[in-house]
Structures are given as structure tokens and as C-alpha cells.
PDB file of N, CA and C in Angstrom:
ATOM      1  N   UNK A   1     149.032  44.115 157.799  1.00  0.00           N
ATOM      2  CA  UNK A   1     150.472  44.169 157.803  1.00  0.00           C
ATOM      3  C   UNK A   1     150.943  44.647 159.182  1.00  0.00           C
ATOM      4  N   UNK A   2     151.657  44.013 159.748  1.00  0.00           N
ATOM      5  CA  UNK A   2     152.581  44.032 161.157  1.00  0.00           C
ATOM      6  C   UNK A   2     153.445  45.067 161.141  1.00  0.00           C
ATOM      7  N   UNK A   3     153.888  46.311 161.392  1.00  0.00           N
ATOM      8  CA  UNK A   3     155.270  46.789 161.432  1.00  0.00           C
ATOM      9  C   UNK A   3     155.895  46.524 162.417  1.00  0.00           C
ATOM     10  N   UNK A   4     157.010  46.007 162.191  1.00  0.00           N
ATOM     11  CA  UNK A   4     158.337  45.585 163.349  1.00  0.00           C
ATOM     12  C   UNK A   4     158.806  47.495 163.921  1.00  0.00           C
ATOM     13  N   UNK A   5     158.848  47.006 164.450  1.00  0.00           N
ATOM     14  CA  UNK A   5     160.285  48.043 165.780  1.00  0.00           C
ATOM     15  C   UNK A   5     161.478  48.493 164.963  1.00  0.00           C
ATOM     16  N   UNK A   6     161.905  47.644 163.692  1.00  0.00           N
ATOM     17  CA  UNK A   6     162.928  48.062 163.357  1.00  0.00           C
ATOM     18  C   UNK A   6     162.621  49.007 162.099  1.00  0.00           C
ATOM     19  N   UNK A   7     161.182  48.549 161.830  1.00  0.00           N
ATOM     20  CA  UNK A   7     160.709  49.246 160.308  1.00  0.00           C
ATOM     21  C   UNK A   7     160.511  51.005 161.057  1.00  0.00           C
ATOM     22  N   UNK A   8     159.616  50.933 162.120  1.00  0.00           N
ATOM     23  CA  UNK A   8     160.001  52.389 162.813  1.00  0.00           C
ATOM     24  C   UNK A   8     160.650  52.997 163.013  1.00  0.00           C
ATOM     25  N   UNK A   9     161.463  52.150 163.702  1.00  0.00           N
ATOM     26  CA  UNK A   9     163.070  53.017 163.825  1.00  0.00           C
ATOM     27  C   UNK A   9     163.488  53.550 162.398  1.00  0.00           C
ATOM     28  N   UNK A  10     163.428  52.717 161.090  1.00  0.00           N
ATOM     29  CA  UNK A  10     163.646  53.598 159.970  1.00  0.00           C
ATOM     30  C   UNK A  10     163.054  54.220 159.471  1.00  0.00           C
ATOM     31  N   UNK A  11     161.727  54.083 159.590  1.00  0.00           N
ATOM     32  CA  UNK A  11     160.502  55.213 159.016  1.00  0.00           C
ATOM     33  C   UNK A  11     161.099  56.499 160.027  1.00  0.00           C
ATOM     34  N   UNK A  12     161.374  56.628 160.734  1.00  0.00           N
ATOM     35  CA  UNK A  12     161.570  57.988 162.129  1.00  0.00           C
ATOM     36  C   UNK A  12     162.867  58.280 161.443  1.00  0.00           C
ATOM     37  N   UNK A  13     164.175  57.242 161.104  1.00  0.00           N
ATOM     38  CA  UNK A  13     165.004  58.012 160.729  1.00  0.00           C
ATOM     39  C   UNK A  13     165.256  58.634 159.377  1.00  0.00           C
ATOM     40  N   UNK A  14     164.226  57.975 158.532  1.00  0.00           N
ATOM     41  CA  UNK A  14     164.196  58.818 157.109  1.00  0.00           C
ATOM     42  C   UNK A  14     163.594  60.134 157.268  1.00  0.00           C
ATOM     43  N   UNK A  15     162.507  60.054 158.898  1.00  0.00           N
ATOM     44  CA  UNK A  15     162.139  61.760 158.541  1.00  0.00           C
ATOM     45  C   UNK A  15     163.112  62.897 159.189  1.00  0.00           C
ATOM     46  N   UNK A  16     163.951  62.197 160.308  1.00  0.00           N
ATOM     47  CA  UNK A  16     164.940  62.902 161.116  1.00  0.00           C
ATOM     48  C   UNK A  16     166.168  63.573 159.766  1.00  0.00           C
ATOM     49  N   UNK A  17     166.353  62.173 158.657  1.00  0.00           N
ATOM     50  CA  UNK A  17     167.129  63.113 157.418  1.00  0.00           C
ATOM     51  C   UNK A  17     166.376  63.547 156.357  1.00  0.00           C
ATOM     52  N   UNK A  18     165.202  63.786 156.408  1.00  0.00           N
ATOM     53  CA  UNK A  18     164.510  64.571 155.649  1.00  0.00           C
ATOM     54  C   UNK A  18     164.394  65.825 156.054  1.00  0.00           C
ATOM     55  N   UNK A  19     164.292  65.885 157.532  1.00  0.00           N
ATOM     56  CA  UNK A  19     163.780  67.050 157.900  1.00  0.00           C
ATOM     57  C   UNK A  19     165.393  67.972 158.032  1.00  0.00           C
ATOM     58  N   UNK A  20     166.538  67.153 158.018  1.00  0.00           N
ATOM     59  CA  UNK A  20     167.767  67.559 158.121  1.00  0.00           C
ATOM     60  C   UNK A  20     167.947  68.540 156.906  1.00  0.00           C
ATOM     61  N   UNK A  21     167.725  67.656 155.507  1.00  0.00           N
ATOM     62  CA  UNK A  21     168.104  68.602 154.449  1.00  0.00           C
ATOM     63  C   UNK A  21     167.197  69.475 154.227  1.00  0.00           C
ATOM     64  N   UNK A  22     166.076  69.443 154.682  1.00  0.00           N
ATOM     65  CA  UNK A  22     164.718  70.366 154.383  1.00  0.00           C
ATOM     66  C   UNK A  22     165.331  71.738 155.099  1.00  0.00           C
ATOM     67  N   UNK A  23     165.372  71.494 156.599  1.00  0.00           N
ATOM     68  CA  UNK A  23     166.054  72.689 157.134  1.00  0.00           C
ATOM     69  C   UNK A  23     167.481  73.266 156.417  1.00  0.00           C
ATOM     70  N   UNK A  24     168.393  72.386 156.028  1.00  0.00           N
ATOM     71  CA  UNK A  24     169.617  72.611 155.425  1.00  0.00           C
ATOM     72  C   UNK A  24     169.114  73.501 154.331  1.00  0.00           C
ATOM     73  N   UNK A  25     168.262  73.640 153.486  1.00  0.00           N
ATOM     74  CA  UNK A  25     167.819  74.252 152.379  1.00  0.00           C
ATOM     75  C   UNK A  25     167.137  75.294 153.053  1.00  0.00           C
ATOM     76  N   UNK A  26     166.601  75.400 154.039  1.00  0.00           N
ATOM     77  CA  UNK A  26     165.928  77.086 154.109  1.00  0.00           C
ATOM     78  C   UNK A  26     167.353  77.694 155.185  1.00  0.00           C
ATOM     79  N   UNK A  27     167.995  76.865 155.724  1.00  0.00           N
ATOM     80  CA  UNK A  27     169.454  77.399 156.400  1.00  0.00           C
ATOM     81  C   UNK A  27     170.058  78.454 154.967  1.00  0.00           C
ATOM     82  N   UNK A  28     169.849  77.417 153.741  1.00  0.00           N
ATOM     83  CA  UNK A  28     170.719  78.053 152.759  1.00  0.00           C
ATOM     84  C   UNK A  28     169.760  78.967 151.935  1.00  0.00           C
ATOM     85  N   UNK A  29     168.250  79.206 152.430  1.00  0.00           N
ATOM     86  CA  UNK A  29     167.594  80.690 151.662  1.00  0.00           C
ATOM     87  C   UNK A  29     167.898  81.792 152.935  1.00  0.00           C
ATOM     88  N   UNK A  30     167.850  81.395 154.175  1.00  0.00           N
ATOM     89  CA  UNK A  30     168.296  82.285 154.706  1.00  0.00           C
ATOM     90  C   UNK A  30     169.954  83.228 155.136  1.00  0.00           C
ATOM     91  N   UNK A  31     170.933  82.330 154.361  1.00  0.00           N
ATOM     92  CA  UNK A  31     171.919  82.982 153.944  1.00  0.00           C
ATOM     93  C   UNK A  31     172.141  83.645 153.181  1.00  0.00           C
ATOM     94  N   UNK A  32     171.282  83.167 151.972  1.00  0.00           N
ATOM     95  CA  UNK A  32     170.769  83.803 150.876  1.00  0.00           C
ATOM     96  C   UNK A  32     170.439  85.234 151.152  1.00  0.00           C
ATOM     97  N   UNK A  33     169.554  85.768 151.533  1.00  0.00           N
ATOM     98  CA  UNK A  33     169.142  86.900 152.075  1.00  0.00           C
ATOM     99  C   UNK A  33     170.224  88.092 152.444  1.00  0.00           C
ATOM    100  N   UNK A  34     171.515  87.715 152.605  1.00  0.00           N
ATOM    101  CA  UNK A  34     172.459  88.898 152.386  1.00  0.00           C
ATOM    102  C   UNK A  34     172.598  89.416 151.627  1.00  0.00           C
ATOM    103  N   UNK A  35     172.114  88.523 150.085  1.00  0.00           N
ATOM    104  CA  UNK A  35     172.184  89.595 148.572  1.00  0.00           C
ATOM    105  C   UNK A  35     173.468  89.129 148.125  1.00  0.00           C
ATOM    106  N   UNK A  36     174.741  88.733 149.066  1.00  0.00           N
ATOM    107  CA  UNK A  36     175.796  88.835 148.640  1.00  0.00           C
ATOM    108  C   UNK A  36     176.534  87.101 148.581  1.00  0.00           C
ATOM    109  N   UNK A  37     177.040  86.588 147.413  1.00  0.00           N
ATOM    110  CA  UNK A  37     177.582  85.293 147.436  1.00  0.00           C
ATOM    111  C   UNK A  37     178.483  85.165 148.812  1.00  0.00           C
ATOM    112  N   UNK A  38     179.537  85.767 148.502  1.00  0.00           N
ATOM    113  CA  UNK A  38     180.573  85.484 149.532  1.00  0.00           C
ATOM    114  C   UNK A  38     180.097  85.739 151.056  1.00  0.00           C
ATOM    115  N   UNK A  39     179.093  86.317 151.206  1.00  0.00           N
ATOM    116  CA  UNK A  39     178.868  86.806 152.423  1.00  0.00           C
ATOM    117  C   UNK A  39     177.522  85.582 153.237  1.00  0.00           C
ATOM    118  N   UNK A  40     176.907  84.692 151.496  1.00  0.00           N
ATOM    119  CA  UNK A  40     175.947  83.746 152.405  1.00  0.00           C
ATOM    120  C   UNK A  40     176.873  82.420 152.612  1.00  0.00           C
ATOM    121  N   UNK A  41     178.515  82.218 151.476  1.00  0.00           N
ATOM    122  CA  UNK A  41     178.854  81.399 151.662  1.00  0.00           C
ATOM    123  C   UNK A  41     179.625  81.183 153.099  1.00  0.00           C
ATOM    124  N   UNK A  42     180.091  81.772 153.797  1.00  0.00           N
ATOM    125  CA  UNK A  42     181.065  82.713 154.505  1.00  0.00           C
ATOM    126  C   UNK A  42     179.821  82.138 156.437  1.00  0.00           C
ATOM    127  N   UNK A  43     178.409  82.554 156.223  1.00  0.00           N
ATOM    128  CA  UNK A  43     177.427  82.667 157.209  1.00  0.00           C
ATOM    129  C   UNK A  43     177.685  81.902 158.292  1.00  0.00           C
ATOM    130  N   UNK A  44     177.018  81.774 158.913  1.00  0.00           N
ATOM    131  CA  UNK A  44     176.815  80.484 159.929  1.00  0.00           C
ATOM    132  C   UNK A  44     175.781  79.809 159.211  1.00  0.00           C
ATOM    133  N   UNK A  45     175.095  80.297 158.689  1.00  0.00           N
ATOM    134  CA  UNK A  45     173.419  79.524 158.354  1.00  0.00           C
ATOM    135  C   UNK A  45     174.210  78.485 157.146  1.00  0.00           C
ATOM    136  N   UNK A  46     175.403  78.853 156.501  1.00  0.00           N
ATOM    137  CA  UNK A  46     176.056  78.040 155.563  1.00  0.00           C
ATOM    138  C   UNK A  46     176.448  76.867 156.446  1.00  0.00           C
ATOM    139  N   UNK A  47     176.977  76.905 157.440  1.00  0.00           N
ATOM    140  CA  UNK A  47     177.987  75.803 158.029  1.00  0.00           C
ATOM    141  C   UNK A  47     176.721  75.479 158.907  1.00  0.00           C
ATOM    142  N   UNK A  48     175.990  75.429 159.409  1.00  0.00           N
ATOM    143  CA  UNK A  48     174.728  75.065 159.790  1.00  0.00           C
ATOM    144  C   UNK A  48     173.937  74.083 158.733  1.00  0.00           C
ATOM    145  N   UNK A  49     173.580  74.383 157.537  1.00  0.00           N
ATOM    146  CA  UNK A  49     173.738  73.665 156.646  1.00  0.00           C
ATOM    147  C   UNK A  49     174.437  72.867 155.553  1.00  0.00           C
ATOM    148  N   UNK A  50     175.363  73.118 156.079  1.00  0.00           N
ATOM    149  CA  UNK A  50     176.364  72.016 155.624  1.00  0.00           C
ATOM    150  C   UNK A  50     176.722  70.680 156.677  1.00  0.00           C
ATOM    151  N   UNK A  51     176.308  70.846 158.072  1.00  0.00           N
ATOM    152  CA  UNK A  51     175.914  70.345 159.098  1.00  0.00           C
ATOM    153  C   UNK A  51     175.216  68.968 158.772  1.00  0.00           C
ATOM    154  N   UNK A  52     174.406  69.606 158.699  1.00  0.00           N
ATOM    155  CA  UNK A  52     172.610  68.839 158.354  1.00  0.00           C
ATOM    156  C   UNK A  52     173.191  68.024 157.355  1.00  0.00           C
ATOM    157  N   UNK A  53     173.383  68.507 156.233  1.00  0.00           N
ATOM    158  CA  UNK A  53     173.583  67.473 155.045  1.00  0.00           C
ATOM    159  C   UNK A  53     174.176  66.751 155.471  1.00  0.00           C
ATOM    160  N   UNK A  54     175.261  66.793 155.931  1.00  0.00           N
ATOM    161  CA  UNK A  54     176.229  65.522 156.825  1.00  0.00           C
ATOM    162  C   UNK A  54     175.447  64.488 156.861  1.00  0.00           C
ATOM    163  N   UNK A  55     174.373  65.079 157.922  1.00  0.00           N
ATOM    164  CA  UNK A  55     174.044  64.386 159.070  1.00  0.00           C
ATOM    165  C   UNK A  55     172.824  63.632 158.128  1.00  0.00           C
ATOM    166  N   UNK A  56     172.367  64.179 157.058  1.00  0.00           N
ATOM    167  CA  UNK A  56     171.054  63.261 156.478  1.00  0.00           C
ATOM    168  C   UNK A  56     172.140  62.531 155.714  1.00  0.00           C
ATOM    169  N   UNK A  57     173.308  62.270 155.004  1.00  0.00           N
ATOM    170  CA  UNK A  57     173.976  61.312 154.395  1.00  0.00           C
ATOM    171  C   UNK A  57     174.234  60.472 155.144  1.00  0.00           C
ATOM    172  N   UNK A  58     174.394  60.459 156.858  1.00  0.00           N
ATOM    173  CA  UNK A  58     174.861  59.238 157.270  1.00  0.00           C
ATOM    174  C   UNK A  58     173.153  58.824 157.362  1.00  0.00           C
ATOM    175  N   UNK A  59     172.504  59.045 158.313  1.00  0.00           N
ATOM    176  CA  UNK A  59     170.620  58.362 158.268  1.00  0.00           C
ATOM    177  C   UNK A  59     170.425  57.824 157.021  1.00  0.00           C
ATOM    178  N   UNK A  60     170.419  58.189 155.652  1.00  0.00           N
ATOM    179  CA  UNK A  60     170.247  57.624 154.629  1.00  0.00           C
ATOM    180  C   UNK A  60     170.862  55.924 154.218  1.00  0.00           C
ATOM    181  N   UNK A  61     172.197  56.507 154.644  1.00  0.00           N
ATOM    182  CA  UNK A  61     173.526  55.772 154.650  1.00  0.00           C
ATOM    183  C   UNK A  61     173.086  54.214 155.300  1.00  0.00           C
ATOM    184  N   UNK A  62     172.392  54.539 156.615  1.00  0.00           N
ATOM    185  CA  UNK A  62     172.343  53.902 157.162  1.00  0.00           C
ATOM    186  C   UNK A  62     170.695  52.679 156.978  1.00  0.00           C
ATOM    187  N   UNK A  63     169.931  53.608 156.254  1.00  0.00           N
ATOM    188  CA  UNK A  63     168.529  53.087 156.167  1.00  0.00           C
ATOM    189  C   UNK A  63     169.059  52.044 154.909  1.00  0.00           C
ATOM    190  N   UNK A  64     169.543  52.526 153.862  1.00  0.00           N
ATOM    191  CA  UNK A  64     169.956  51.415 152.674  1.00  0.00           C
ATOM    192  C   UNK A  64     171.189  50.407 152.978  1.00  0.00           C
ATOM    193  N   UNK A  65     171.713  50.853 153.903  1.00  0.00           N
ATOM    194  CA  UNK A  65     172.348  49.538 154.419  1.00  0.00           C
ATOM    195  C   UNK A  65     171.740  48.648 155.041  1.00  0.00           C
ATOM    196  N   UNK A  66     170.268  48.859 155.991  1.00  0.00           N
ATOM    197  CA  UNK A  66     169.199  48.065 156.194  1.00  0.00           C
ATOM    198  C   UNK A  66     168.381  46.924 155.080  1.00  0.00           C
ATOM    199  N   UNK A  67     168.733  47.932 153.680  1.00  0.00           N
ATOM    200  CA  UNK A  67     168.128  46.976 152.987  1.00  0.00           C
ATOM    201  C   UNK A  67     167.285  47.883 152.270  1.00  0.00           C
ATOM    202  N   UNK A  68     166.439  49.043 152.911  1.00  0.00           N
ATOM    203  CA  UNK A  68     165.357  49.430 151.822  1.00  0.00           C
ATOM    204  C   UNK A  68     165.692  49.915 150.640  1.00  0.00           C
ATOM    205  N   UNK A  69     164.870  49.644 150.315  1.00  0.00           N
ATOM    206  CA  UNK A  69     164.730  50.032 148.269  1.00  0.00           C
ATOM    207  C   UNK A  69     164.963  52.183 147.594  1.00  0.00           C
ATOM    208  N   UNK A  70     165.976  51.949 147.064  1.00  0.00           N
ATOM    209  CA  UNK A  70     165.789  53.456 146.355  1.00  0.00           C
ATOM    210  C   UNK A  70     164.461  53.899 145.637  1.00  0.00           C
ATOM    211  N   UNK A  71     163.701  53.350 145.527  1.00  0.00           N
ATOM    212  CA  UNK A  71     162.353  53.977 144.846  1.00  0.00           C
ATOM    213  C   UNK A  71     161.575  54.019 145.935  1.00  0.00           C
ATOM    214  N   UNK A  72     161.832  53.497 146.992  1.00  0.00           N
ATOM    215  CA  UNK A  72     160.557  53.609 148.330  1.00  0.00           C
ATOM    216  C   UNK A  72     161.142  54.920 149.029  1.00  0.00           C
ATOM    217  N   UNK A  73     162.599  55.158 149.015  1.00  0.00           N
ATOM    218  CA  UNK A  73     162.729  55.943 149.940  1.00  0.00           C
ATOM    219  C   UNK A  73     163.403  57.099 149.496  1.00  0.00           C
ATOM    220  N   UNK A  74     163.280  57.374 147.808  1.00  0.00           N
ATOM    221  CA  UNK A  74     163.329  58.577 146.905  1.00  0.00           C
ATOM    222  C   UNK A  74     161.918  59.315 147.309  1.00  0.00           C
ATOM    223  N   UNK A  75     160.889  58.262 146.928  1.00  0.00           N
ATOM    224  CA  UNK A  75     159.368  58.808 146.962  1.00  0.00           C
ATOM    225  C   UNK A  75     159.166  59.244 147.817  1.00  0.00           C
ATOM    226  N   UNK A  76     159.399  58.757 149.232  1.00  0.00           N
ATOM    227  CA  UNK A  76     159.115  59.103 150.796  1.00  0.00           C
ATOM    228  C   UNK A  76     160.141  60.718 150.934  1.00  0.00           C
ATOM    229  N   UNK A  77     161.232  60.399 150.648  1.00  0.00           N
ATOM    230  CA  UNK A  77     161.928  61.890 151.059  1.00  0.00           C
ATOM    231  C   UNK A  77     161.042  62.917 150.232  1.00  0.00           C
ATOM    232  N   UNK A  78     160.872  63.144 148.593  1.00  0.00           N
ATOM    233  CA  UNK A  78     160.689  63.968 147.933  1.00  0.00           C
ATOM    234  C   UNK A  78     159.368  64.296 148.602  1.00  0.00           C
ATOM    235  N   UNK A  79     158.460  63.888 149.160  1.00  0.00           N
ATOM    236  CA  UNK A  79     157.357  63.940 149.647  1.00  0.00           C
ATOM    237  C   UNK A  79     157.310  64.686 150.867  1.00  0.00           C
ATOM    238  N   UNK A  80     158.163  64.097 151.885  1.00  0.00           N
ATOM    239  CA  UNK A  80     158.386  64.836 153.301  1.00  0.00           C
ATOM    240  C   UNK A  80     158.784  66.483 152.799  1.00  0.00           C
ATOM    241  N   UNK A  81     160.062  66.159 152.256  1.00  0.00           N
ATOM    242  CA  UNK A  81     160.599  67.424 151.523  1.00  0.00           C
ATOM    243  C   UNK A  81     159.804  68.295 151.538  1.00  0.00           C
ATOM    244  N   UNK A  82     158.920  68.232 150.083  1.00  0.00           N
ATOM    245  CA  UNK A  82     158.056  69.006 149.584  1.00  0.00           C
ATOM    246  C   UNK A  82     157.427  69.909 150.839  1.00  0.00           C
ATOM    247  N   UNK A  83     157.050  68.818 151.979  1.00  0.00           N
ATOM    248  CA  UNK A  83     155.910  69.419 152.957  1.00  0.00           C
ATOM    249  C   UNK A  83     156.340  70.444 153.922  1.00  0.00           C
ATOM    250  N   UNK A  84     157.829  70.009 154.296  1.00  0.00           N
ATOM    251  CA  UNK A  84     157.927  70.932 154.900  1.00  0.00           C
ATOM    252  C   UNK A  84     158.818  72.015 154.252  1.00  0.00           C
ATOM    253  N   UNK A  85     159.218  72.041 153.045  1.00  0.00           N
ATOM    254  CA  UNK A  85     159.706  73.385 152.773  1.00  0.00           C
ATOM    255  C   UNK A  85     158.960  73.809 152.109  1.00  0.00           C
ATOM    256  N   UNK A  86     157.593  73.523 151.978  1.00  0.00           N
ATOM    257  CA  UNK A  86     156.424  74.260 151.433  1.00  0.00           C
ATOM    258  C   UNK A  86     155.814  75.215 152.834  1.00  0.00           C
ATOM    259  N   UNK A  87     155.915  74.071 153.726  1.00  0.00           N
ATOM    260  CA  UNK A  87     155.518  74.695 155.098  1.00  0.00           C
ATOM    261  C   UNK A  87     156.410  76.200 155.857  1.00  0.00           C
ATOM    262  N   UNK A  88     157.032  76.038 155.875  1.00  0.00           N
ATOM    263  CA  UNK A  88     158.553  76.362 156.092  1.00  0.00           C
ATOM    264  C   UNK A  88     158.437  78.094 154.764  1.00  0.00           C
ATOM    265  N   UNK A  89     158.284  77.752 153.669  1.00  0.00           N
ATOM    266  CA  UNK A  89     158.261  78.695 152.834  1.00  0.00           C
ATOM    267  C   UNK A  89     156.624  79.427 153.416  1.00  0.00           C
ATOM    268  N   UNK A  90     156.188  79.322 152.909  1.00  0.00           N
ATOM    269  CA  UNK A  90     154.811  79.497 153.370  1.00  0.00           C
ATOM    270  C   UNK A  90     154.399  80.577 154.973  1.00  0.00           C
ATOM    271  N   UNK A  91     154.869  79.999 155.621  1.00  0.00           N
ATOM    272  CA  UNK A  91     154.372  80.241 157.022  1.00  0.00           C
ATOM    273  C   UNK A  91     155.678  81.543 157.686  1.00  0.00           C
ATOM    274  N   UNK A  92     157.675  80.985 157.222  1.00  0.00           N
ATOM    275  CA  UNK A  92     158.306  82.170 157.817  1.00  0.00           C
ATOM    276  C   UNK A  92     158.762  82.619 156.044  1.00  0.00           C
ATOM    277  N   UNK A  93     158.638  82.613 154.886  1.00  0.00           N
ATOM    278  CA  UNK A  93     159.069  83.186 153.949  1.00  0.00           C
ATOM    279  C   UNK A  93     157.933  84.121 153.560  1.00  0.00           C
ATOM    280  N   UNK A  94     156.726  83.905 153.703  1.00  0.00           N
ATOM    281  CA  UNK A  94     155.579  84.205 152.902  1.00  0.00           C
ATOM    282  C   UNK A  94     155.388  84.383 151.544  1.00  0.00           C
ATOM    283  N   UNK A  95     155.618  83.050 151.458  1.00  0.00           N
ATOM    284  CA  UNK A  95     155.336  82.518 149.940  1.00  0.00           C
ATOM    285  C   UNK A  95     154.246  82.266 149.765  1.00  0.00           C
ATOM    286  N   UNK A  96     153.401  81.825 148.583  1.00  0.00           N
ATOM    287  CA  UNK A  96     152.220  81.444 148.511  1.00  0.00           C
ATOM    288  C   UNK A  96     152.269  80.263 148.120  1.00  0.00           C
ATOM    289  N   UNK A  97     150.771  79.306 148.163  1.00  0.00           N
ATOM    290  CA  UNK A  97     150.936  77.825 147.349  1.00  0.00           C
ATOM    291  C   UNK A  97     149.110  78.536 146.859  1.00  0.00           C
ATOM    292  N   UNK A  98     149.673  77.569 145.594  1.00  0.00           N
ATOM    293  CA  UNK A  98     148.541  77.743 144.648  1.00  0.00           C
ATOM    294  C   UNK A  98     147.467  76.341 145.056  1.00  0.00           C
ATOM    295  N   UNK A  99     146.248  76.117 144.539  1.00  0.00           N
ATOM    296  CA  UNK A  99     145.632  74.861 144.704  1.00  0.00           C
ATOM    297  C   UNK A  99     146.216  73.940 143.947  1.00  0.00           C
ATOM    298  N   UNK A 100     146.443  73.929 142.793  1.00  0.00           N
ATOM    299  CA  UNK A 100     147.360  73.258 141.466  1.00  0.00           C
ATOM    300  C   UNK A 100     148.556  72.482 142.740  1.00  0.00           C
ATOM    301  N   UNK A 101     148.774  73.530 143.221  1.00  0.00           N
ATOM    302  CA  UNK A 101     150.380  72.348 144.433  1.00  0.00           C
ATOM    303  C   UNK A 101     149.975  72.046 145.134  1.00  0.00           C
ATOM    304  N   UNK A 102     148.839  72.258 146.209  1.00  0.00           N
ATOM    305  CA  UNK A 102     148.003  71.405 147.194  1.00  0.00           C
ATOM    306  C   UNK A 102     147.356  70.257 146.539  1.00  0.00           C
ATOM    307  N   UNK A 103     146.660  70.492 145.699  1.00  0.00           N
ATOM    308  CA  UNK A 103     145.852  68.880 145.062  1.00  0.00           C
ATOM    309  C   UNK A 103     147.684  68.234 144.612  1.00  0.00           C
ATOM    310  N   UNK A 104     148.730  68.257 144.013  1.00  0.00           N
ATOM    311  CA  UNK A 104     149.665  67.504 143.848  1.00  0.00           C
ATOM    312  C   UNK A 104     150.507  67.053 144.908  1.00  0.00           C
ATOM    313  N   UNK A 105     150.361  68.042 146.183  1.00  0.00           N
ATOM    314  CA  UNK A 105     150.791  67.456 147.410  1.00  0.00           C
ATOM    315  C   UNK A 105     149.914  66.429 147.898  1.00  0.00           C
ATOM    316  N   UNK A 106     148.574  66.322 147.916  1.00  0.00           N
ATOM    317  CA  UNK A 106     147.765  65.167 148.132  1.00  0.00           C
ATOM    318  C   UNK A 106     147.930  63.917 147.270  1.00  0.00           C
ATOM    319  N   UNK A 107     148.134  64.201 145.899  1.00  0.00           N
ATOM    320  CA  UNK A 107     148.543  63.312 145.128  1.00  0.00           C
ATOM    321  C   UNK A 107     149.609  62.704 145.675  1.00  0.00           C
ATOM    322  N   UNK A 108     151.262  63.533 145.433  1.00  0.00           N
ATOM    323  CA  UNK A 108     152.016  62.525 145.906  1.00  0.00           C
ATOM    324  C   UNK A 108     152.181  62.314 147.372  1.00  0.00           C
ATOM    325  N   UNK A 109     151.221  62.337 148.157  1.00  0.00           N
ATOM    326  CA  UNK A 109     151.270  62.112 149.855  1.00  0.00           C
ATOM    327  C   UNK A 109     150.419  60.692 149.354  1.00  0.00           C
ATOM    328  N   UNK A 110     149.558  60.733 148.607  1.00  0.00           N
ATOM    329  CA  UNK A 110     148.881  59.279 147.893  1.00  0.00           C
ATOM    330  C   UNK A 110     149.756  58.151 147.717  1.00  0.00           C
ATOM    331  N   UNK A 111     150.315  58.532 146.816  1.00  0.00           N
ATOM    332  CA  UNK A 111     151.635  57.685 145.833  1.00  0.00           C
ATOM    333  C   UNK A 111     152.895  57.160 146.929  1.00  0.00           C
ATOM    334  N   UNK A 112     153.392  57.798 147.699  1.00  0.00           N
ATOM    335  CA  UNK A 112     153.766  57.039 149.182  1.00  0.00           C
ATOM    336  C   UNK A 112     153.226  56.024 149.655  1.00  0.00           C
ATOM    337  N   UNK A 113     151.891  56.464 149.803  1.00  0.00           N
ATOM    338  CA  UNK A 113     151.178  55.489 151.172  1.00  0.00           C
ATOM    339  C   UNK A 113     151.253  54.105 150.117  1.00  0.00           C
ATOM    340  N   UNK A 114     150.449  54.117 148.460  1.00  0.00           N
ATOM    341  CA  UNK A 114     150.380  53.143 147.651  1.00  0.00           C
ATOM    342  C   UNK A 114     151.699  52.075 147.766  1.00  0.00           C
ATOM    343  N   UNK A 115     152.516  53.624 147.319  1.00  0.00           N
ATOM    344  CA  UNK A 115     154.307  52.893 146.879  1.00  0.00           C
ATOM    345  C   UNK A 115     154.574  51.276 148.462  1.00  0.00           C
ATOM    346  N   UNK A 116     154.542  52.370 149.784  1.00  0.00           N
ATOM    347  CA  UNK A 116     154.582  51.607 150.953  1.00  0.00           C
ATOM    348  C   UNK A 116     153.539  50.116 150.923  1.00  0.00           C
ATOM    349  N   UNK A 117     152.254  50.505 150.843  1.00  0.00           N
ATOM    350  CA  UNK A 117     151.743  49.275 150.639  1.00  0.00           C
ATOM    351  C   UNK A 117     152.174  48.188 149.638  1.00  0.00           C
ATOM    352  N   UNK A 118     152.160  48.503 148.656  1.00  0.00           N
ATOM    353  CA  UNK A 118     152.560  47.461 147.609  1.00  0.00           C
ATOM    354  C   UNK A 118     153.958  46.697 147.840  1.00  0.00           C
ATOM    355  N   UNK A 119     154.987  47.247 147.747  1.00  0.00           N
ATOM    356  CA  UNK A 119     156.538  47.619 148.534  1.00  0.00           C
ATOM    357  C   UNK A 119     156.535  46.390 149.692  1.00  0.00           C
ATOM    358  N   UNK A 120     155.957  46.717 150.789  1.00  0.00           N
ATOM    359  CA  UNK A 120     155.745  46.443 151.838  1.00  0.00           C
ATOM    360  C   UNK A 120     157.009  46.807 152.556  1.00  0.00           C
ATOM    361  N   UNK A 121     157.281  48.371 152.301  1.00  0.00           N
ATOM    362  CA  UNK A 121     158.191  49.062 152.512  1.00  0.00           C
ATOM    363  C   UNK A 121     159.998  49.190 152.651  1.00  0.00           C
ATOM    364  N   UNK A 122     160.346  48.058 152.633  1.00  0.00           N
ATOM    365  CA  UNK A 122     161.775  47.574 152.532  1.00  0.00           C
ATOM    366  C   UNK A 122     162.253  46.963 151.288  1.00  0.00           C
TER     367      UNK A 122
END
């Protein structure tokens, strides 16, 4: 299978809005961290992530106006997702991951690559 120039350009921009709301979500645990509603809604780390989301609705916006399929590029986000706010949790939250979520992160990092092949991604 050939990938075109244009299939890249959207594979790069589904991770540019993946990685948008991924950060948007630890923007919004680290507002969190005041203890206080009004005070994480109120933050910068709020309007910082409210930012991002923007910005992954238009990339999205823009990849399914290309044409690709909602089940190719549900699977692909929930996947990126996962990795880096596992990463992200993990490494500056110090969270833990159990093996039970590593063998299912391999799983669905599997179920992508399949979904893409079969798919033939668009």
C-alpha cells in the first residue's frame, strides 16, 4: 500500500488534535489541583484548555471533510489519547499503570494498525 502526501498530512493532523485535547485534559487536571471549582474554572490552565479544544474541533473538522471514516478516526484518537495521557499521568502526575492497561494498550495500538489496514484508512 502507497501512502499519498495527503494521507500524511492527515495522519499528522489527527495527532496534532489528539495531542490538542490530550493536553486540554491534563490543562484541566492541572486546574483541578486548586481544590476549588470556581478557582480551576476562573485559571489560565482553563482558557488554555478551552484553547486546544477549539483547535482539535477545527483538525477534526477538517480531516472528515477529507472524507475519512468515523470508525477509523474514533479508534485512532482513543488510542493516541490513551497514550499520552497515560504518559502524561504517569511520568508528571505519578500515577501508576497496572500490566492489565499495558497489555490493553498493546491491544488497542493492535486494533488501529488492523482497523488502518483493512480500512485502507480513509
Amino acid at each position: 500500500m502507497v501512502i499519498g502526501m495527503s494521507t500524511v498530512m492527515h495522519f499528522g493532523l489527527i495527532i496534532l488534535a489528539v495531542a490538542a485535547v490530550a493536553i486540554a485534559d491534563v490543562f484541566l487536571k492541572k486546574a483541578s489541583l486548586a481544590g476549588d471549582f470556581a478557582q480551576a474554572v476562573s485559571s489560565r490552565w482553563m482558557i488554555a484548555a478551552v484553547v486546544l479544544y477549539l483547535y482539535q474541533i477545527m483538525f477534526f473538522t477538517y480531516v472528515f471533510v477529507a472524507g475519512w471514516r468515523l470508525s477509523v478516526i474514533g479508534m485512532m484518537q482513543t488510542v493516541l489519547y490513551a497514550v499520552i495521557v497515560l504518559g502524561v499521568g504517569i511520568l508528571y502526575f505519578k500515577e501508576s499503570l497496572t500490566t492489565g492497561q499495558g497489555i490493553g494498550m498493546v491491544l488497542a495500538f493492535t486494533g488501529v494498525v488492523l482497523m488502518n489496514i483493512e480500512s485502507g484508512a480513509a
